[in-house]
C-alpha atoms as a PDB file:
ATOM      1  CA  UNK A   1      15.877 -11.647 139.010  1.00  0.00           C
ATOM      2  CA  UNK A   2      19.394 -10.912 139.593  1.00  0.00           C
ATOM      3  CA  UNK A   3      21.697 -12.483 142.185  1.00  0.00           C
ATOM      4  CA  UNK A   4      24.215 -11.069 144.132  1.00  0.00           C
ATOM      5  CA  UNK A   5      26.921 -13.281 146.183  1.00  0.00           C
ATOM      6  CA  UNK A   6      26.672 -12.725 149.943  1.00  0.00           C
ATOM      7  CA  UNK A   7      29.098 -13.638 152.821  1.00  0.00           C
ATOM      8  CA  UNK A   8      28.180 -15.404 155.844  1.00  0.00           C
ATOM      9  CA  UNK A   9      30.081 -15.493 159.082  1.00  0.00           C
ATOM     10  CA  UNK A  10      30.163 -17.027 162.082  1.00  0.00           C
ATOM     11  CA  UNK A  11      32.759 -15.021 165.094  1.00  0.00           C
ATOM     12  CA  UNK A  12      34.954 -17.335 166.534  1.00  0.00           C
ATOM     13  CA  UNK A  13      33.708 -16.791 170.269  1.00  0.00           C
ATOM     14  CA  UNK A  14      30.030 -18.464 169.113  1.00  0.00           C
ATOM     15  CA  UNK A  15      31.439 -21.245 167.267  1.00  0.00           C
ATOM     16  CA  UNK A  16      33.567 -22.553 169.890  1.00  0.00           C
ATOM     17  CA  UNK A  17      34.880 -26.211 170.063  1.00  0.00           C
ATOM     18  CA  UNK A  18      33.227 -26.361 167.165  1.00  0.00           C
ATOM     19  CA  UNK A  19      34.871 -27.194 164.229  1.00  0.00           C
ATOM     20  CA  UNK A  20      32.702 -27.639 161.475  1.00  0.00           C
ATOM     21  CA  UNK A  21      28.803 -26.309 160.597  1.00  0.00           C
ATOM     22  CA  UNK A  22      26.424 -25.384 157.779  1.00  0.00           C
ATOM     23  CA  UNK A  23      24.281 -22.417 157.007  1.00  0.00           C
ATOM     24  CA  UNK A  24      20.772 -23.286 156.455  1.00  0.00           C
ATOM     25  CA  UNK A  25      17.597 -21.231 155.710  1.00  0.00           C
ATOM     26  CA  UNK A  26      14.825 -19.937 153.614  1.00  0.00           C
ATOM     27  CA  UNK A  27      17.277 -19.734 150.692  1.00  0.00           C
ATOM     28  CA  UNK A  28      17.597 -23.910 150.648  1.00  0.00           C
ATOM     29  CA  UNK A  29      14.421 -24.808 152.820  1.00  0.00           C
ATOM     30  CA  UNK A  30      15.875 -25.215 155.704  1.00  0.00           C
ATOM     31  CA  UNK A  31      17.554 -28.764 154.523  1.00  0.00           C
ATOM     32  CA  UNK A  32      20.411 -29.164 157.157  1.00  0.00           C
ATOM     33  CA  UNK A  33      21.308 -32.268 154.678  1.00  0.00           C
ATOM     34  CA  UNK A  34      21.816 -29.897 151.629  1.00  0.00           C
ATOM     35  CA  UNK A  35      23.159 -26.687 153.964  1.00  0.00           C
ATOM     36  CA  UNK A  36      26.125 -24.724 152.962  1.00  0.00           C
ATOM     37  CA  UNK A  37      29.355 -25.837 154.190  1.00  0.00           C
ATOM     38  CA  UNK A  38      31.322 -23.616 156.488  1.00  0.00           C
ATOM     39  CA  UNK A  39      34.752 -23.233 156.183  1.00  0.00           C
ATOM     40  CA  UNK A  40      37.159 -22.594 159.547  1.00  0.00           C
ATOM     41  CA  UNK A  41      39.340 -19.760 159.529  1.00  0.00           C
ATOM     42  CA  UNK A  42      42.853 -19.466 160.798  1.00  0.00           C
ATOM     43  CA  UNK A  43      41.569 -17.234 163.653  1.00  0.00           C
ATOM     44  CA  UNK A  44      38.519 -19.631 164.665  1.00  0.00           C
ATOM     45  CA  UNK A  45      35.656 -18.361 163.061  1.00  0.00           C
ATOM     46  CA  UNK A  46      33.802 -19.948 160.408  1.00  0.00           C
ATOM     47  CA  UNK A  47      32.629 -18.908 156.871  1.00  0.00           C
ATOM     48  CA  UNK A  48      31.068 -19.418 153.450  1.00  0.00           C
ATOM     49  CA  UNK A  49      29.290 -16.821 150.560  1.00  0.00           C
ATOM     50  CA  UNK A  50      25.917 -17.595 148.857  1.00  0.00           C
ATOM     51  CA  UNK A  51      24.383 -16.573 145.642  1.00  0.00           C
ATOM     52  CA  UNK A  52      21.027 -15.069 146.579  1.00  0.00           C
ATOM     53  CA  UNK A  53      17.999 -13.096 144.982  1.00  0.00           C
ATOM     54  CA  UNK A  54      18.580  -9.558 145.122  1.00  0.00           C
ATOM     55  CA  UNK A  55      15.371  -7.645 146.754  1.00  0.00           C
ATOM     56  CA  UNK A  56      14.916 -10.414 149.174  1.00  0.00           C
ATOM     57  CA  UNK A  57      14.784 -10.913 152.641  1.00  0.00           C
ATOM     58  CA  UNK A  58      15.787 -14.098 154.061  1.00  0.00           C
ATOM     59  CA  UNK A  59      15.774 -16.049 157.428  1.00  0.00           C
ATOM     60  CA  UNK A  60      18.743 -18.131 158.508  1.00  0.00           C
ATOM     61  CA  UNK A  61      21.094 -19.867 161.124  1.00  0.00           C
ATOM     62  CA  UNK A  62      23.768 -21.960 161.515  1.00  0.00           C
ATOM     63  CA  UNK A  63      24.085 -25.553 162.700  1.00  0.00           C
ATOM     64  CA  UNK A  64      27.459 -26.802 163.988  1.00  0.00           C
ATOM     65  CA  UNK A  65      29.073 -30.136 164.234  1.00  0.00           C
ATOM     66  CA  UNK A  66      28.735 -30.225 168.551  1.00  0.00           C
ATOM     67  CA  UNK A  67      24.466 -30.077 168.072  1.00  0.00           C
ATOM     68  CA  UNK A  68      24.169 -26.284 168.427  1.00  0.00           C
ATOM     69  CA  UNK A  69      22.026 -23.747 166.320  1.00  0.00           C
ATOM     70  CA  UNK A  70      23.414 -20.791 166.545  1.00  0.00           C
ATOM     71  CA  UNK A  71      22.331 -17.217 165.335  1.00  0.00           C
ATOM     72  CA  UNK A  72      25.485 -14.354 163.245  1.00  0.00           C
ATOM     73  CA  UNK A  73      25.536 -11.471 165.859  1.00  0.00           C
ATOM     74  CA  UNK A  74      25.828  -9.987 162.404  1.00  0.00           C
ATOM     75  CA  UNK A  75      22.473 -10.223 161.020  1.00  0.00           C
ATOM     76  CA  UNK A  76      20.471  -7.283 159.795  1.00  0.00           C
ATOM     77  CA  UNK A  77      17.583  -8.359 162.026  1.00  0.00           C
ATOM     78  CA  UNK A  78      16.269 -10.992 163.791  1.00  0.00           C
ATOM     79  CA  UNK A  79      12.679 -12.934 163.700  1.00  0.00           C
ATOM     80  CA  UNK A  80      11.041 -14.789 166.872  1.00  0.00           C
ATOM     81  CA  UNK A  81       9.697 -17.881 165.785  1.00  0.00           C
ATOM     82  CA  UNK A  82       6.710 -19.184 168.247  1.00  0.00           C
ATOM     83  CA  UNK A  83       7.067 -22.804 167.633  1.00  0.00           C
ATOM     84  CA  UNK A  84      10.214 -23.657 168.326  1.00  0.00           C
ATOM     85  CA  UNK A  85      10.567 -20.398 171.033  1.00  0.00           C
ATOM     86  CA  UNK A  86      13.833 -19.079 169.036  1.00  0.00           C
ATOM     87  CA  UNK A  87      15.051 -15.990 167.013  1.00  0.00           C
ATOM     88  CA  UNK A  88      16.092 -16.877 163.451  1.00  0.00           C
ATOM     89  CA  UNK A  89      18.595 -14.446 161.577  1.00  0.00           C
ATOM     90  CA  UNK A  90      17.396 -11.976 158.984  1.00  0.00           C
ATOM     91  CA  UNK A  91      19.515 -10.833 155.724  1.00  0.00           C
ATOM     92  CA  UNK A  92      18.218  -8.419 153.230  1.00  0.00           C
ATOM     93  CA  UNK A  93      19.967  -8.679 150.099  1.00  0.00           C
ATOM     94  CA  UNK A  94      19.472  -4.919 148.139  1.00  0.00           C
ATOM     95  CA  UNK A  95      18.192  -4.596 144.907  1.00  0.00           C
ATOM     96  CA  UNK A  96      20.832  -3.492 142.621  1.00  0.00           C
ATOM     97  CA  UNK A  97      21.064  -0.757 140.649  1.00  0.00           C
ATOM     98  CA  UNK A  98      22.114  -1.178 136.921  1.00  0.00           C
ATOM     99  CA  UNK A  99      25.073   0.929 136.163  1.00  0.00           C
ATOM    100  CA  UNK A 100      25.364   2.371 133.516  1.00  0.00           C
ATOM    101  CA  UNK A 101      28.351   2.187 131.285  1.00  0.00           C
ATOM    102  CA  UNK A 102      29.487   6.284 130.495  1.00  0.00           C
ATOM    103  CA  UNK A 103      32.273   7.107 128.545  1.00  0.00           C
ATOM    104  CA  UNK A 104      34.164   9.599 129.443  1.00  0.00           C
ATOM    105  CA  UNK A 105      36.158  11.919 126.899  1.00  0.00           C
ATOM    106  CA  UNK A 106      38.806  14.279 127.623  1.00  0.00           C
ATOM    107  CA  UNK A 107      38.201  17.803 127.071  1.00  0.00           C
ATOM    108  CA  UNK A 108      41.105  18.646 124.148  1.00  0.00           C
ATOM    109  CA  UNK A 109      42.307  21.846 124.854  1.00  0.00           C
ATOM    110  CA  UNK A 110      41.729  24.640 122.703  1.00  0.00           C
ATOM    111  CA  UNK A 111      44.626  25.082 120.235  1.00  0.00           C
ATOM    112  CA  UNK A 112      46.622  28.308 120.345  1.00  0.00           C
ATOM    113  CA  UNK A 113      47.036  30.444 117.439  1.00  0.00           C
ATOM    114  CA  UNK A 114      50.338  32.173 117.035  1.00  0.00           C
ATOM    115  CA  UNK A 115      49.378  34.245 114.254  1.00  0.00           C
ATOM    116  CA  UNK A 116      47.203  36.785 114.913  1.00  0.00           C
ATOM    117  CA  UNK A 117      44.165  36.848 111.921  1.00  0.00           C
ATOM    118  CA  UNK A 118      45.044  39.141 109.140  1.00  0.00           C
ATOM    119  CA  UNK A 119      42.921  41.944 108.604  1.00  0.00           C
ATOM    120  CA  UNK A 120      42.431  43.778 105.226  1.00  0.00           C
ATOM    121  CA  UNK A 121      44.764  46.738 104.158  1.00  0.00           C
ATOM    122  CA  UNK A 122      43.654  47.604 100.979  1.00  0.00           C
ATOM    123  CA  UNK A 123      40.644  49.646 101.011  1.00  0.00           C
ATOM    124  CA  UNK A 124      37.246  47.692  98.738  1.00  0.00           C
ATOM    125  CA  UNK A 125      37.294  48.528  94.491  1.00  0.00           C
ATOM    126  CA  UNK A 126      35.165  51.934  93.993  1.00  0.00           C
ATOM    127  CA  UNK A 127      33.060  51.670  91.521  1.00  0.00           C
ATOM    128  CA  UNK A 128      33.819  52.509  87.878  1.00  0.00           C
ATOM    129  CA  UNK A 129      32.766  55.274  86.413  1.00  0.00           C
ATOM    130  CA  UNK A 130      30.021  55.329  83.515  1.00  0.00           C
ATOM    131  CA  UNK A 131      31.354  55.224  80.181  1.00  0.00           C
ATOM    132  CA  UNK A 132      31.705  58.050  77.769  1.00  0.00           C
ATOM    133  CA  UNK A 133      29.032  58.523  75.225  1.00  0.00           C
ATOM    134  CA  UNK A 134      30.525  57.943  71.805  1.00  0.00           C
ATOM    135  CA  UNK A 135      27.565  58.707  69.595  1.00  0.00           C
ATOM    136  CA  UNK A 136      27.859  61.824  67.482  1.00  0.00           C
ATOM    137  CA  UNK A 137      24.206  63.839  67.548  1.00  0.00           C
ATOM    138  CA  UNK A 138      22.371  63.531  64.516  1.00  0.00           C
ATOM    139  CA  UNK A 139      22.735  66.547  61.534  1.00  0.00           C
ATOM    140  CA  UNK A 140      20.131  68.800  61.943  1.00  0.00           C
ATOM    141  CA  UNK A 141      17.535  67.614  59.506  1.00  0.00           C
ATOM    142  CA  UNK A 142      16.602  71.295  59.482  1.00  0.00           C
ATOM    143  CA  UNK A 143      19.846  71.991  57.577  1.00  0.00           C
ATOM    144  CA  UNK A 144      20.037  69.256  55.555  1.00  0.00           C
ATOM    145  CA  UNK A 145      16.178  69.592  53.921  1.00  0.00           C
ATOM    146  CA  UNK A 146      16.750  73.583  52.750  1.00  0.00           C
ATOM    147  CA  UNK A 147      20.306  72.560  51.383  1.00  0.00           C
ATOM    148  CA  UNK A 148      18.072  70.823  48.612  1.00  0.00           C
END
């Protein structure tokens, strides 16, 4: 499956004194040992991106460095969780749609003529006319027989 990185972050006003964290969840088991580090931003808040499965939905929170799980105001939806009485975050990472690669070719302009096409001004060869008959007609054999 493919993966797509996705960013995580936490608003300043729900991290608080806070000043480190990780992001834990479905994606890594929940191992708060092996979580994903959060990084502090200049404003407060706290952040980090994760390579996940595209398709997939995932459940998630945060655990910071004063104790406290805390949920992303955020997340795409949230999932009650009976035995430990708490919401977990929800992500859905979209499938994504292979793009594909089209070339595109300018449209060359049609090239101007300047000349305009020559048309004919002699009128087609007639045809020739038979030829002459150049055979003489036979003597009359008449003629020739009472000569004798």
């Amino acid at each position: 499956m493919a993966k797509k990185k996705v960013s995580f972050s936490l608003a300043a006003e729900i991290v608080g004194d806070a000043t480190t964290g990780v992001l834990v969840g479905e994606f890594n088991n929940w191992d708060t040992r092996n979580g994903v580090e959060l990084k502090k931003a200049k404003d407060g808040s706290l952040s980090c991106s994760v390579s996940l499965e595209t398709g997939q939905t995932y459940q998630y929170r945060y655990l910071l460095d004063d104790g406290r799980w805390v949920n992303d105001g955020n997340a795409d939806d949230y999932s009650f969780v009976g035995s430990y009485q708490v919401d977990n975050c929800v992500i859905s990472v979209p499938k994504t749609v292979a793009k594909k690669t089209v070339k595109k070719v300018a449209a060359k302009p049609a090239a101007k003529t300047t000349k305009p096409v020559a048309k004919a001004t002699k009128p087609a060869a007639k045809a020739s006319k038979p030829a002459a008959k150049t055979t003489k007609p036979a003597a009359k054999a008449k003629a020739a027989s009472s000569a004798k």
